[in-house]
Protein backbone atom coordinates (compact mmCIF):
# COMPACT_ATOMS: atom_id res chain seq x y z
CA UNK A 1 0.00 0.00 0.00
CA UNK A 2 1.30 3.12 -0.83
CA UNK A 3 -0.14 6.78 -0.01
CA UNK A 4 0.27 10.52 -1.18
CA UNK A 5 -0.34 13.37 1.60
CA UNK A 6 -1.14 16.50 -0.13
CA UNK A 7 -1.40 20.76 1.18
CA UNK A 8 -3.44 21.95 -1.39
CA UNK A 9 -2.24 25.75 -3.09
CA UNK A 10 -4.57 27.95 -1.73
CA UNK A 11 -6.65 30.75 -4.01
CA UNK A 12 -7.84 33.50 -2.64
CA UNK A 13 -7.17 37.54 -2.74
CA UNK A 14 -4.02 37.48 -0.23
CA UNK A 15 -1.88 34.97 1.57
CA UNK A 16 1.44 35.51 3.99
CA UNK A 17 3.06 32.46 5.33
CA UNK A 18 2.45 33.47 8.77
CA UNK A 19 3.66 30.02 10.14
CA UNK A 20 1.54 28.02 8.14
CA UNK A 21 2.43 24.51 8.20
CA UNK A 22 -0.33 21.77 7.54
CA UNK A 23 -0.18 20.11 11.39
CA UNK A 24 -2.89 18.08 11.26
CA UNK A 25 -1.72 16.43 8.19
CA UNK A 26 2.09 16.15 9.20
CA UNK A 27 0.48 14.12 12.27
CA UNK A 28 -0.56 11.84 9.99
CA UNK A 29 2.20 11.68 8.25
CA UNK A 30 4.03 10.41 12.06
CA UNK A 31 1.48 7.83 12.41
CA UNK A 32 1.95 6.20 8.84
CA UNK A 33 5.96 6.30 8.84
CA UNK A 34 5.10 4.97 12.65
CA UNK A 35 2.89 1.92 10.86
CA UNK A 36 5.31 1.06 8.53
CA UNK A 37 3.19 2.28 5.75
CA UNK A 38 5.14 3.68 2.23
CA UNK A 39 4.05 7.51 1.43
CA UNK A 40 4.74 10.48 -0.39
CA UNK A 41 4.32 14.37 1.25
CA UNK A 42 3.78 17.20 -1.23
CA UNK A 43 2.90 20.73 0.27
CA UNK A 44 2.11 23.48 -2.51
CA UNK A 45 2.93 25.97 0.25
CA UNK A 46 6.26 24.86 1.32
CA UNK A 47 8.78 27.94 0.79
CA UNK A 48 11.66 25.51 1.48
CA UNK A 49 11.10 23.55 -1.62
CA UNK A 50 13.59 23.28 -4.22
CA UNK A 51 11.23 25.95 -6.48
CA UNK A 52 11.87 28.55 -4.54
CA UNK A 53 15.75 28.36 -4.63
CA UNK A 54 15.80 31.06 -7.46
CA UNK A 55 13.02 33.16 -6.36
CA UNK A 56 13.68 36.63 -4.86
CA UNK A 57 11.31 36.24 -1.46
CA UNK A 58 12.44 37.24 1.77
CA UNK A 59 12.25 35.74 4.88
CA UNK A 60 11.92 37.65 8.03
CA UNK A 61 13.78 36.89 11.21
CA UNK A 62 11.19 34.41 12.28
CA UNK A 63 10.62 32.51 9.25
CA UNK A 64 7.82 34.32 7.67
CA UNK A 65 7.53 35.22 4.13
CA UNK A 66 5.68 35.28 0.62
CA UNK A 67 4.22 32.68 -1.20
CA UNK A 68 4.65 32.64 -4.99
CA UNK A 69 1.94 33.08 -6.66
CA UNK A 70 0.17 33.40 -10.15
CA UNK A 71 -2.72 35.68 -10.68
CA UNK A 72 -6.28 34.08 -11.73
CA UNK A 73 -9.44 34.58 -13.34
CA UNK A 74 -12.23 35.35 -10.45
CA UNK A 75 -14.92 33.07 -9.88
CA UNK A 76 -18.05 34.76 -11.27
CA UNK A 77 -19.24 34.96 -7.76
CA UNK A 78 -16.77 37.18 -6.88
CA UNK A 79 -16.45 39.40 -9.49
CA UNK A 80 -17.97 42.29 -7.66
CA UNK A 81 -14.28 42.83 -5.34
CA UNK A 82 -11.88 45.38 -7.03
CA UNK A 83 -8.65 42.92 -6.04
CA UNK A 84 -6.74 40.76 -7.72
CA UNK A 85 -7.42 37.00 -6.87
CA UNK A 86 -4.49 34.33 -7.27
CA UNK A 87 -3.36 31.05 -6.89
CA UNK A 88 -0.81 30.50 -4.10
CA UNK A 89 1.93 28.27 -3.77
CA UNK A 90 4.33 25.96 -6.00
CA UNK A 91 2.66 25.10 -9.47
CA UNK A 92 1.30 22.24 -10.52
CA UNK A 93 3.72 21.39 -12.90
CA UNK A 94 6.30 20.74 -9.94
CA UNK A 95 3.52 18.58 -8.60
CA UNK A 96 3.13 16.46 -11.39
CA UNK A 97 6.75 15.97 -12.43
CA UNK A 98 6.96 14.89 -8.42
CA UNK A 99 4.82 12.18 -8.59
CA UNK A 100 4.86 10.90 -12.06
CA UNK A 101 5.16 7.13 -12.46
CA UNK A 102 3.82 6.62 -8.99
CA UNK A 103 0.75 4.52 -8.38
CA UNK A 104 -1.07 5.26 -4.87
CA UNK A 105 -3.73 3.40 -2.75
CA UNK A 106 -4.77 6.32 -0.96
CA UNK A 107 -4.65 10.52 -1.75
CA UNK A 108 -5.09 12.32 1.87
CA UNK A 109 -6.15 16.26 0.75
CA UNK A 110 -6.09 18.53 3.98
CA UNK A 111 -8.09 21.25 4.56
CA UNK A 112 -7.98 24.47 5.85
CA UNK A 113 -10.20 27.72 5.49
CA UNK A 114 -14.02 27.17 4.48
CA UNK A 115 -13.35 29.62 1.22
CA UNK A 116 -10.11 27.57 -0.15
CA UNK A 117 -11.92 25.14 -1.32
CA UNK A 118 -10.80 25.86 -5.11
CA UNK A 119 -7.37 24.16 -4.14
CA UNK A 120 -8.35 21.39 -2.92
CA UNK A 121 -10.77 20.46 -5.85
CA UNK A 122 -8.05 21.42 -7.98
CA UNK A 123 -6.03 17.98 -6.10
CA UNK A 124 -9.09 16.18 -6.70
CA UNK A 125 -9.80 16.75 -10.35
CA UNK A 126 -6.05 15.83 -10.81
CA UNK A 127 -6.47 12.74 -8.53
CA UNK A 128 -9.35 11.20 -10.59
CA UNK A 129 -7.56 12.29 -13.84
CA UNK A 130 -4.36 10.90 -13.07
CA UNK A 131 -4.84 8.50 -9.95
CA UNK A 132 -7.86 6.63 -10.87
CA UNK A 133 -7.17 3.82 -8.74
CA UNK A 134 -6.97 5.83 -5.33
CA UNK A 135 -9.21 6.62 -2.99
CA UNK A 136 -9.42 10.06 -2.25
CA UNK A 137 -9.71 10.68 1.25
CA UNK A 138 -10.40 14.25 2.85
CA UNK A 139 -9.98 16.19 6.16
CA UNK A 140 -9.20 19.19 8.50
CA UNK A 141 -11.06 21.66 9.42
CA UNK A 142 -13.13 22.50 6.51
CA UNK A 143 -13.62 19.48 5.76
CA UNK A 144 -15.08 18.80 9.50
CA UNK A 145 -17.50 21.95 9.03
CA UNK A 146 -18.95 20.98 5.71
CA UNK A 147 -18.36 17.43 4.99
CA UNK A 148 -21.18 17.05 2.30
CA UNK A 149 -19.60 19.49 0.35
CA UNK A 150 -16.35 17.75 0.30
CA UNK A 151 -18.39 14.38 -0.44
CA UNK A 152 -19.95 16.49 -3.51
CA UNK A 153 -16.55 17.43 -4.71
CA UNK A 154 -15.50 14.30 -4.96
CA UNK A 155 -14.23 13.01 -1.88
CA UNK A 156 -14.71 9.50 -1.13
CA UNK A 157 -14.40 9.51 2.58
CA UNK A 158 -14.69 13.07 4.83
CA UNK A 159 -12.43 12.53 8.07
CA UNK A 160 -14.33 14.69 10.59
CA UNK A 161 -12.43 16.22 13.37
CA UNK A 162 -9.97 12.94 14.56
CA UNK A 163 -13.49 10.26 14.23
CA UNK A 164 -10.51 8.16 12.08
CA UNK A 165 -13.03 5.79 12.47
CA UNK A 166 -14.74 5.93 8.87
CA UNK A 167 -11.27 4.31 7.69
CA UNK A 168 -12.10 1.29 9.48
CA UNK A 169 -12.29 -1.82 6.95
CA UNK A 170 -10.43 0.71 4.20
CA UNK A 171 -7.03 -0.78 5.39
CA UNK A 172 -5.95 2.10 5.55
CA UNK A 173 -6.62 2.27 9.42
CA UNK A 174 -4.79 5.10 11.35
CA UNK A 175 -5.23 7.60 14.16
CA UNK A 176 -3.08 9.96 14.30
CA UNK A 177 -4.43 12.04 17.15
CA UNK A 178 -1.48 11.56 19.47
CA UNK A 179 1.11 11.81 17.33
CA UNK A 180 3.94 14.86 16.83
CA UNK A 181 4.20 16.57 13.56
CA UNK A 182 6.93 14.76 11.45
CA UNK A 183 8.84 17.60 10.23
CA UNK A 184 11.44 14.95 8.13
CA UNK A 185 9.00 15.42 5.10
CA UNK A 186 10.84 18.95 4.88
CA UNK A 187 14.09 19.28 3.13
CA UNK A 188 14.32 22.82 4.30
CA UNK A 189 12.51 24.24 7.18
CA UNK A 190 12.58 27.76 9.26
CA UNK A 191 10.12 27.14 12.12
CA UNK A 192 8.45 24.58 13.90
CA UNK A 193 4.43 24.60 14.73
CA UNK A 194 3.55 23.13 18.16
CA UNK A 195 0.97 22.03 20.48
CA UNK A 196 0.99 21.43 24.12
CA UNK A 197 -3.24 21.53 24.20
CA UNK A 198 -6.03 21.03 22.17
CA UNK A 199 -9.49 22.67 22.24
CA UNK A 200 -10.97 25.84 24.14
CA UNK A 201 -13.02 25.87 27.28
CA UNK A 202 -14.46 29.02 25.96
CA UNK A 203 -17.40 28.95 23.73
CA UNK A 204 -16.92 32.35 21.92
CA UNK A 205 -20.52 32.13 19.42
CA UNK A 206 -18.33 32.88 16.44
CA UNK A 207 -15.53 30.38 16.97
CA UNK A 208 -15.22 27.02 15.73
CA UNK A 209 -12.44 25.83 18.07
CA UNK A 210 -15.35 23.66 19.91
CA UNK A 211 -16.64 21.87 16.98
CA UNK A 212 -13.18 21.25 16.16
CA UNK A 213 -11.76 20.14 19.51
CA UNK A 214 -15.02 19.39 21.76
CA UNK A 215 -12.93 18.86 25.05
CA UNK A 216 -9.76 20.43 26.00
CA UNK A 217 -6.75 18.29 26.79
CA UNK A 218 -3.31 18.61 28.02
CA UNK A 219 -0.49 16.83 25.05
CA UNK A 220 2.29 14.67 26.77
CA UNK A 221 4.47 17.83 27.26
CA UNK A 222 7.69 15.36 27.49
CA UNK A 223 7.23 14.27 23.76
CA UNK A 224 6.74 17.59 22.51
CA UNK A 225 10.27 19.03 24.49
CA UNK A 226 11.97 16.09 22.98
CA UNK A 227 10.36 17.07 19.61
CA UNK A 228 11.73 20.73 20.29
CA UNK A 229 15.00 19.58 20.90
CA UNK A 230 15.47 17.27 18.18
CA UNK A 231 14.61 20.15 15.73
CA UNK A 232 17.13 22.33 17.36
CA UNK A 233 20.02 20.03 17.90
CA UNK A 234 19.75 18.44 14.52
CA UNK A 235 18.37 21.40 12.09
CA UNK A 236 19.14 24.41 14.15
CA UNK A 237 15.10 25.46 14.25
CA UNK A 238 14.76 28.26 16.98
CA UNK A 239 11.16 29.61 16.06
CA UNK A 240 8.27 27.33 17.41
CA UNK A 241 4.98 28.73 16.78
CA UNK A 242 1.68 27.29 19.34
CA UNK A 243 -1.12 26.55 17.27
CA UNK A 244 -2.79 26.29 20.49
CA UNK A 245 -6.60 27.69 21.36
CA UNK A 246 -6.23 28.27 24.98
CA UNK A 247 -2.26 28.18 25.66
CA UNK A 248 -2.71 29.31 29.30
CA UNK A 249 -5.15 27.26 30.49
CA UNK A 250 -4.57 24.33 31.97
CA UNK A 251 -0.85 25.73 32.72
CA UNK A 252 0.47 23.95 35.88
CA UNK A 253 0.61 20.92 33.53
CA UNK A 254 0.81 22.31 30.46
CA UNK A 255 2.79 25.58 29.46
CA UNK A 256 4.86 25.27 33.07
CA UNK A 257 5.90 21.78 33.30
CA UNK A 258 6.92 22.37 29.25
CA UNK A 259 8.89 24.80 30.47
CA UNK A 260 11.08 22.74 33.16
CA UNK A 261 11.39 20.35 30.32
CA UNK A 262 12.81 22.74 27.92
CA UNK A 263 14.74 23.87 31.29
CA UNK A 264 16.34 20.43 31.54
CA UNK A 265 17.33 19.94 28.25
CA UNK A 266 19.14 23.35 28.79
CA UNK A 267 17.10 24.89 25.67
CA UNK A 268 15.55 28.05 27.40
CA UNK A 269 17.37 30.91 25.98
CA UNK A 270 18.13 29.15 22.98
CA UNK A 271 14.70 28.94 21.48
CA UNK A 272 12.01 31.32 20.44
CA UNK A 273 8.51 31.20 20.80
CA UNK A 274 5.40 32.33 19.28
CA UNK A 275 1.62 32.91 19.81
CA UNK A 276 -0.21 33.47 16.28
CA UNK A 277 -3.78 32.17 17.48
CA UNK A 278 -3.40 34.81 20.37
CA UNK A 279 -3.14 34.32 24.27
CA UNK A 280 -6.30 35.01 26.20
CA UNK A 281 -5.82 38.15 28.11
CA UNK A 282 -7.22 37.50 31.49
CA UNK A 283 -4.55 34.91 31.87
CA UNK A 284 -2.14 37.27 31.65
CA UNK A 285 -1.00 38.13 35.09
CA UNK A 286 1.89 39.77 36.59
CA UNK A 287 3.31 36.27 37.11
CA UNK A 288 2.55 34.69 34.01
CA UNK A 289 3.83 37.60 32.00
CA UNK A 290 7.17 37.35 33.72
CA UNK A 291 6.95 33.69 32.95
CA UNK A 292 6.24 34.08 29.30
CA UNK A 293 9.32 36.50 29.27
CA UNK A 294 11.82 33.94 31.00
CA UNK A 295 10.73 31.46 28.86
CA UNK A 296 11.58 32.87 25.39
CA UNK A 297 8.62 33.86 23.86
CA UNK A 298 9.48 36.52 21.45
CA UNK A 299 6.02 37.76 19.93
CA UNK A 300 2.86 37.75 22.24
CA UNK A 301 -0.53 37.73 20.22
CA UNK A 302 -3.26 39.04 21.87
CA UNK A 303 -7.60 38.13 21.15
CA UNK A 304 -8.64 41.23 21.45
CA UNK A 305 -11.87 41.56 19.37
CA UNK A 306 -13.05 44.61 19.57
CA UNK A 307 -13.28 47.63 22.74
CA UNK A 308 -16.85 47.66 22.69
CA UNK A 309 -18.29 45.84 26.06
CA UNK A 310 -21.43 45.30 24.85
CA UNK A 311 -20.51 43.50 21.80
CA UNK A 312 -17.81 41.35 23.95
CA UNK A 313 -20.75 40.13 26.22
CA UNK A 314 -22.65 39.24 23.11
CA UNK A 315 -20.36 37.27 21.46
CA UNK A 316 -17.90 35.66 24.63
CA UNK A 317 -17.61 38.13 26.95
CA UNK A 318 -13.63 36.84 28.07
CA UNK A 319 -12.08 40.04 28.45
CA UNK A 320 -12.86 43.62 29.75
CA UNK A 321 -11.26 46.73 28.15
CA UNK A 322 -9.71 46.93 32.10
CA UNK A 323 -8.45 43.28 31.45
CA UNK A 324 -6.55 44.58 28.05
CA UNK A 325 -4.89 47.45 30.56
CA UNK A 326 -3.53 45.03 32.95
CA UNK A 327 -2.59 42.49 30.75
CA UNK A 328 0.02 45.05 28.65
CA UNK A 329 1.04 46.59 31.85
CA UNK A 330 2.35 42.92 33.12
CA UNK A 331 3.78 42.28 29.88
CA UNK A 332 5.64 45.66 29.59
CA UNK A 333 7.33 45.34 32.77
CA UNK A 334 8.16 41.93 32.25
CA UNK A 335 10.53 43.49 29.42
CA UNK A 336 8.17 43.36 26.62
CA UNK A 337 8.70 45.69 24.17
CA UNK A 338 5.55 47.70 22.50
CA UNK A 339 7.00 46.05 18.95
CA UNK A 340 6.82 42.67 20.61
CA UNK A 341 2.60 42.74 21.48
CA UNK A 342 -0.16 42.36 19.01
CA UNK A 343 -3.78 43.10 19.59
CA UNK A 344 -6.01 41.78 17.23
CA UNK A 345 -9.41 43.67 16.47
CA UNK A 346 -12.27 41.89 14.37
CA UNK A 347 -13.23 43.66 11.53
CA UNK A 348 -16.64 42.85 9.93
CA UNK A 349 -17.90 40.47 13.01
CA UNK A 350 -21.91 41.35 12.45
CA UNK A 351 -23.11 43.49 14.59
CA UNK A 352 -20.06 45.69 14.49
CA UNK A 353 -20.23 49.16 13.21
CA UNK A 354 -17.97 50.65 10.81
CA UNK A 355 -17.53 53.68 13.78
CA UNK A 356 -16.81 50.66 16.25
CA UNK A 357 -13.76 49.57 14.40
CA UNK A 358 -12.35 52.62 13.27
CA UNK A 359 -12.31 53.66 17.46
CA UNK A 360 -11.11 50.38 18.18
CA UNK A 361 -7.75 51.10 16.38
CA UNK A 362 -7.64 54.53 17.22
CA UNK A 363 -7.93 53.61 21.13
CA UNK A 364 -5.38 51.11 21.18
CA UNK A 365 -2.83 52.50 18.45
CA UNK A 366 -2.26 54.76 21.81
CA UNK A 367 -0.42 52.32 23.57
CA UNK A 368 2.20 51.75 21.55
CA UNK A 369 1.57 48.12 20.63
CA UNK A 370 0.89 46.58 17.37
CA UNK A 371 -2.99 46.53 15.86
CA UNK A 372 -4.04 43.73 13.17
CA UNK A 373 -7.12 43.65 11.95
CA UNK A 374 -8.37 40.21 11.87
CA UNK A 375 -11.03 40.22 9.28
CA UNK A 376 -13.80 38.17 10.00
CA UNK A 377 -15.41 35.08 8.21
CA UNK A 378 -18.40 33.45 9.03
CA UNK A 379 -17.68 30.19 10.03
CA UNK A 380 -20.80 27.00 9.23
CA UNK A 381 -21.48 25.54 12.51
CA UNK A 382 -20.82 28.90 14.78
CA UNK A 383 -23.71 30.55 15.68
CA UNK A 384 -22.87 33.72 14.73
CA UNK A 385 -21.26 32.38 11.23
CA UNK A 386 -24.57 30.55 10.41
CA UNK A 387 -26.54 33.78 11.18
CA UNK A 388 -24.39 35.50 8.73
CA UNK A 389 -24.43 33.12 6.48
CA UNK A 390 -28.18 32.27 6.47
CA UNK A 391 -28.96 36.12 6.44
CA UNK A 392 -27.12 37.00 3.63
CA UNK A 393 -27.21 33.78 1.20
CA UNK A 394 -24.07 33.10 1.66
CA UNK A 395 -24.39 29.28 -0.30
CA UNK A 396 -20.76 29.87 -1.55
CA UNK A 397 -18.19 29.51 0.60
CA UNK A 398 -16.14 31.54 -1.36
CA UNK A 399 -18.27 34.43 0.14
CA UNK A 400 -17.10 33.74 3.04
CA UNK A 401 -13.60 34.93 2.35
CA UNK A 402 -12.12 37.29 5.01
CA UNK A 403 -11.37 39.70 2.36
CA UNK A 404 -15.00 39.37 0.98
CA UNK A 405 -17.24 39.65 4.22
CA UNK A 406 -15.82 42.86 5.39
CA UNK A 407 -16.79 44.15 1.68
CA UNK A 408 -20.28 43.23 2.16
CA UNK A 409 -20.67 44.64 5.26
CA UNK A 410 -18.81 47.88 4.55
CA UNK A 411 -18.12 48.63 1.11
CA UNK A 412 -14.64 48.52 -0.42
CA UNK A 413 -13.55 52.26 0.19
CA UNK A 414 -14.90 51.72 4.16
CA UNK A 415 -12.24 48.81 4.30
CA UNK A 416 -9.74 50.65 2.90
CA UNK A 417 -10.01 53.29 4.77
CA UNK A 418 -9.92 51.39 8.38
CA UNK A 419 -6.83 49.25 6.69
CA UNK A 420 -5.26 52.69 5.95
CA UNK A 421 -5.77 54.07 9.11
CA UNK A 422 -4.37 51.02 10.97
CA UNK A 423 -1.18 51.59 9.21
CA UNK A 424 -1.03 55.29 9.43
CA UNK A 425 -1.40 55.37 13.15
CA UNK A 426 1.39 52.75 13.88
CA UNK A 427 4.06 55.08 12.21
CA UNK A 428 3.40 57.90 14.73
């Protein structure tokens, strides 16, 4: 038996690798080589690959940089957004030439974003073209929100969430739900994504972490230190991004006891960390902030939404604008600089005005601290994303797009203008 693992490109109207690495299906990837099992790994949006050795793209200090990409025709259904859309990541071409000759069993597609579909049918169509003989198997987290989509697309089984179940009797029977990410499939890698937990006691009405993750769970802490250190000792990684929901919960025996197992390995001070799904602010104490500090972390995320109270209550109500205060007070005399801390702010979450957002980055643009505007997409499943969604006749995913929503909310110049002012204000 033999089986191809595929990261679709992505299309869509922007894309930054902001430590994107395919985790779910790099797990699976463990649990195969684990089983003995012979497979192939081909990520379209792997910046390490031989393609990009002539390319003129940076990468920043911590890894990050752009994707190539090839500018597309729109979909008809979103001709009505004045940017240009493209396809992301290494062509097909590469693809091909990769695995011609081979025969496969099985073709796992992840999935990512509700709107990138496009990619991943493109994987299909060449799977049934080329691969007639495998089954096409697809998961992740679109693929757990809408699996009858995926099924009409041309899936022939949906993994939802880690029920590895429906591959029971496929012999192809695997769960990789407690395995590490095998990063060996990389010939060239800059950072490292991690987990230490899984799932969100929260139940913010526009999130999908609980549909993803139902429960919330503490990872084997040991295994993922030893992970750490084999990545530094043997390919000299430094950056490790948390993909984690809720980092600092659950902390006695999660974030500190990783900690005093990086400690014993003697790795604190030699390894950076990273918090791109953002740290929950109330956590953030005067203690933990010094902890956070000690322990290397080198860019601190923050969720904060949006500075409207009434709106927070509405939607999760886990931080207070007093909470925010506190929170970059700790971390600022911990040692963090203002460069160092992010606050996200939605932008387009329904029920949000245009005058809501615009104050939002005005207010905290004053504390010297990064602002990103997270732009919002309804998610299927969420209660606030199916609202959206059912409100607006959303049936295409594609009009989901975080880029897209805002527009519909807004307008185009109303966007611009908040995106403009965001950048303005953090050059004064």
């Amino acid at each position: 038996m033999k089986v191809l693992l595929v990261n679709p490109p992505v299309y869509d109207f922007a894309l930054y690798d902001f430590w994107l690495k395919p985790y779910g299906l790099l797990r699976i990837a463990s649990a195969l080589r684990n089983q003995g099992m012979d497979f192939d790994f081909f990520d379209f949006l792997d910046r390490g690959h031989n393609f990009y050795e002539n390319l003129k793209l940076k990468t920043d200090t911590y890894g990050r940089g752009k994707f190539y990409s090839e500018e597309v025709k729109k979909p008809e259904v979103l001709s009505f957004m004045r940017r240009k859309f493209k396809r992301y990541g290494i062509p097909l071409s590469v693809f091909l030439e990769e695995i011609k000759g081979n025969s496969y069993d099985y073709v796992l597609i992840a999935t990512g974003m509700t709107y990138w579909y496009i990619g991943v049918k493109e994987i299909i169509e060449v799977t049934e073209r080329l691969l007639p003989e495998a089954k096409i198997v697809v998961g992740g987290v679109a693929a757990t929100l809408m699996p009858v989509f995926y099924q009409k697309l041309g899936a022939d089984i949906v993994v939802r969430g880690d029920d590895w179940d429906v591959l029971t009797g496929s012999g192809l029977e695997i769960d990789p739900s407690n395995e590490l990410p095998l990063y060996d499939v990389y010939t060239k890698l800059n950072y490292a994504v991690i987990r230490i937990t899984e799932g969100c006691p929260l139940r913010c009405l526009y999130c999908a972490s609980s549909i993803l993750k139902p429960g919330f769970r503490v990872s084997d802490v040991e295994q993922v230190a030893d992970l750490v250190e084999q990545l530094y000792n043997k390919r000299a990684i430094r950056d490790f991004v948390f993909y984690d929901d809720a980092l600092l919960y659950g902390i006695d025996e999660g974030l500190l006891k990783f900690f005093k197992e990086l400690e014993e390995r003697k790795l604190i001070g030699k390894v950076r960390f990273h918090t791109p799904n953002a740290l929950h602010v109330r956590k953030i104490d005067e203690d933990t902030a010094r902890f956070l500090k000690k322990m290397g972390f080198e860019t601190i995320y923050l969720g904060v939404e949006t500075i409207n109270p009434l709106l927070l209550k509405q939607v999760g109500e886990k931080l207070s604008f007093s909470d925010l205060e506190v929170a970059l007070m700790n971390l600022k005399m911990a040692g963090f600089e203002g460069s160092q801390i992010t606050a996200y702010i939605l932008l387009g979450l329904p029920g949000q005005d245009f005058e809501e957002v615009e104050e939002s980055i005005r207010v905290l643009s004053k504390y010297g601290i990064n602002v990103s505007l997270s732009e919002f997409s309804p998610i299927p499943g969420t209660p606030v994303g199916d609202q959206a969604i059912n409100s607006l006749n959303l049936k295409d995913p594609l009009l989901t797009n975080n880029s897209v929503f805002p527009t519909l909310l807004y307008g185009f110049e109303r966007v611009n203008y908040l995106k403009n002012l965001k950048i303005n204000l953090s050059r004064t």
